[in-house]
Each structure stands twice: as C-alpha cells, then as structure tokens.
Protein backbone atom coordinates (compact mmCIF):
# COMPACT_ATOMS: atom_id res chain seq x y z
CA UNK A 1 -17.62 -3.37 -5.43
CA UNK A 2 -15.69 -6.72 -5.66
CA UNK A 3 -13.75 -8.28 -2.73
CA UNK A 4 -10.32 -8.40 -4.97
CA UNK A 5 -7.78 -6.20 -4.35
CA UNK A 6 -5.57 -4.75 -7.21
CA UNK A 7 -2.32 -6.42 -8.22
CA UNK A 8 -0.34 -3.12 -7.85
CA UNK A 9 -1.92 0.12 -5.63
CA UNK A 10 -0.86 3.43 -4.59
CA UNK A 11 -1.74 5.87 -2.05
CA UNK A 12 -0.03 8.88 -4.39
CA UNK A 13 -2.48 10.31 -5.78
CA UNK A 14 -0.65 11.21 -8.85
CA UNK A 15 0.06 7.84 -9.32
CA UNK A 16 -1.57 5.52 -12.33
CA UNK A 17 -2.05 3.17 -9.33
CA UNK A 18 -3.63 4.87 -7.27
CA UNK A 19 -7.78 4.23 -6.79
CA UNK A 20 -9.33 6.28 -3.98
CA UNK A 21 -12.35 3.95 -3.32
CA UNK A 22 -10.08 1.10 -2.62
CA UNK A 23 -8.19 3.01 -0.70
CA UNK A 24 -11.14 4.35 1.18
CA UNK A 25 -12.26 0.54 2.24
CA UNK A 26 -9.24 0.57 4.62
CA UNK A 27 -6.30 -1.76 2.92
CA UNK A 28 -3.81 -3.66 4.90
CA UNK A 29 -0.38 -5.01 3.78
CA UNK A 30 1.61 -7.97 5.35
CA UNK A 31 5.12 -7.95 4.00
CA UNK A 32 7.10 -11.41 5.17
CA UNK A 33 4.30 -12.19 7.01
CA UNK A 34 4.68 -8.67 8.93
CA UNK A 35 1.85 -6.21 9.19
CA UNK A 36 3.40 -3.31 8.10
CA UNK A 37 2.13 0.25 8.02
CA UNK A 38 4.00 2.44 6.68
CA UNK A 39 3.32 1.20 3.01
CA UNK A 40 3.47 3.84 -0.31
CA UNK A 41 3.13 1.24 -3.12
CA UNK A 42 2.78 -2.38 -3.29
CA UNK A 43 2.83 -5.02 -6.11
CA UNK A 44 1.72 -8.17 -5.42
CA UNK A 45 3.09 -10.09 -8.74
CA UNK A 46 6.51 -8.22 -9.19
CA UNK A 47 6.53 -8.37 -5.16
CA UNK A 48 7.78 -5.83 -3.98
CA UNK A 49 6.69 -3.06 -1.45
CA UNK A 50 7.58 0.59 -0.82
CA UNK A 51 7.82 1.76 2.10
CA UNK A 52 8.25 5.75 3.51
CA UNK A 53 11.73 6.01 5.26
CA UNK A 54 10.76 8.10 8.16
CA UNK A 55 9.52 11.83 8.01
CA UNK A 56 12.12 12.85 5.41
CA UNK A 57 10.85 14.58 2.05
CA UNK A 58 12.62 14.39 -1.52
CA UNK A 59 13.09 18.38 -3.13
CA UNK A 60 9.37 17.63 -4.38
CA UNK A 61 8.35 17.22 -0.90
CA UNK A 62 7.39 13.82 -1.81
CA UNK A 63 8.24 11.12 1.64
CA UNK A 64 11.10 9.19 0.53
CA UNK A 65 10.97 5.52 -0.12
CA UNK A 66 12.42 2.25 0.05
CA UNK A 67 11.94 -0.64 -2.36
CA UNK A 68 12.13 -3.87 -0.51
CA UNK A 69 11.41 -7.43 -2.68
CA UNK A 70 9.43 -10.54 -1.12
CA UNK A 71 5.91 -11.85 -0.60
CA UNK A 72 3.61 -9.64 -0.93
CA UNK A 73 -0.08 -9.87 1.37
CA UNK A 74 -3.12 -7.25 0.76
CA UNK A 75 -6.64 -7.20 2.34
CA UNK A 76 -9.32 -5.29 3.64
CA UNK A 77 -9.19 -4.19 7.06
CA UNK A 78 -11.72 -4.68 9.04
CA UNK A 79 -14.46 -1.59 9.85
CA UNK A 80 -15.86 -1.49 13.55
CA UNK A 81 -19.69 -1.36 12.80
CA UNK A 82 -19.78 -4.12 9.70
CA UNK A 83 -19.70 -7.67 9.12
C-alpha cells in the first residue's frame, strides 16, 4: 500500500469516498493547522472539511455536519508498535 493519502475520503460507508483500508491505517486531519477529530469528510483540493456537530442525528440517523472551507492537512497516524 502507498504512503499517499486520497484527495477526498470518507468514513460513511455508503459514501463513493469512503475506502476501509485507508481508513483502517489510522488517518489524521489538521484543519488551519488544528488537529481536529471529529472529521466526516475531507477534500484536500476543493478544501474543505466536514465535521459532526455534536451527538445530534438527521431523520436518517445520520450525525449531522458542518461544511467548513480552508487548508486542508491528512496523514497517517502513528501506530504504537511500528516504525
């Protein structure tokens, strides 16, 4: 598996942009220069992240989101155990 991260990546899995074994390589986002954790969606060309508002659900019981535009960082997180 290559070091490169996806320009756009979801952790819905019903999403087109969504790719479990990225996902499952541990993927960090800095937003602003901001780690931030709470992160649905990114795109790193558009940039733009989305992040979950809180513990409230839409009527699909989907986490609700907010769209918020500016640079963009990904990258692998670190696993205790490897390097």
């Amino acid at each position: 598996m290559s070091d490169t991260l996806p320009d756009r990546l979801s952790v819905n899995p019903n999403s087109p942009y969504y790719d479990e074994a990225v996902l499952a390589r541990g993927v960090g986002i800095r937003f602003k220069g901001v780690e931030k954790t709470n992160v649905e969606e990114y795109c790193v060309s558009e940039g733009w992240v989305r992040l979950s508002a809180g513990k409230t659900l839409d009527r699909a019981g989907n986490p609700m989101t907010v769209k918020l535009k500016g640079p963009v960082e990904p990258y692998f997180r670190e696993v205790p155990g490897e390097a």
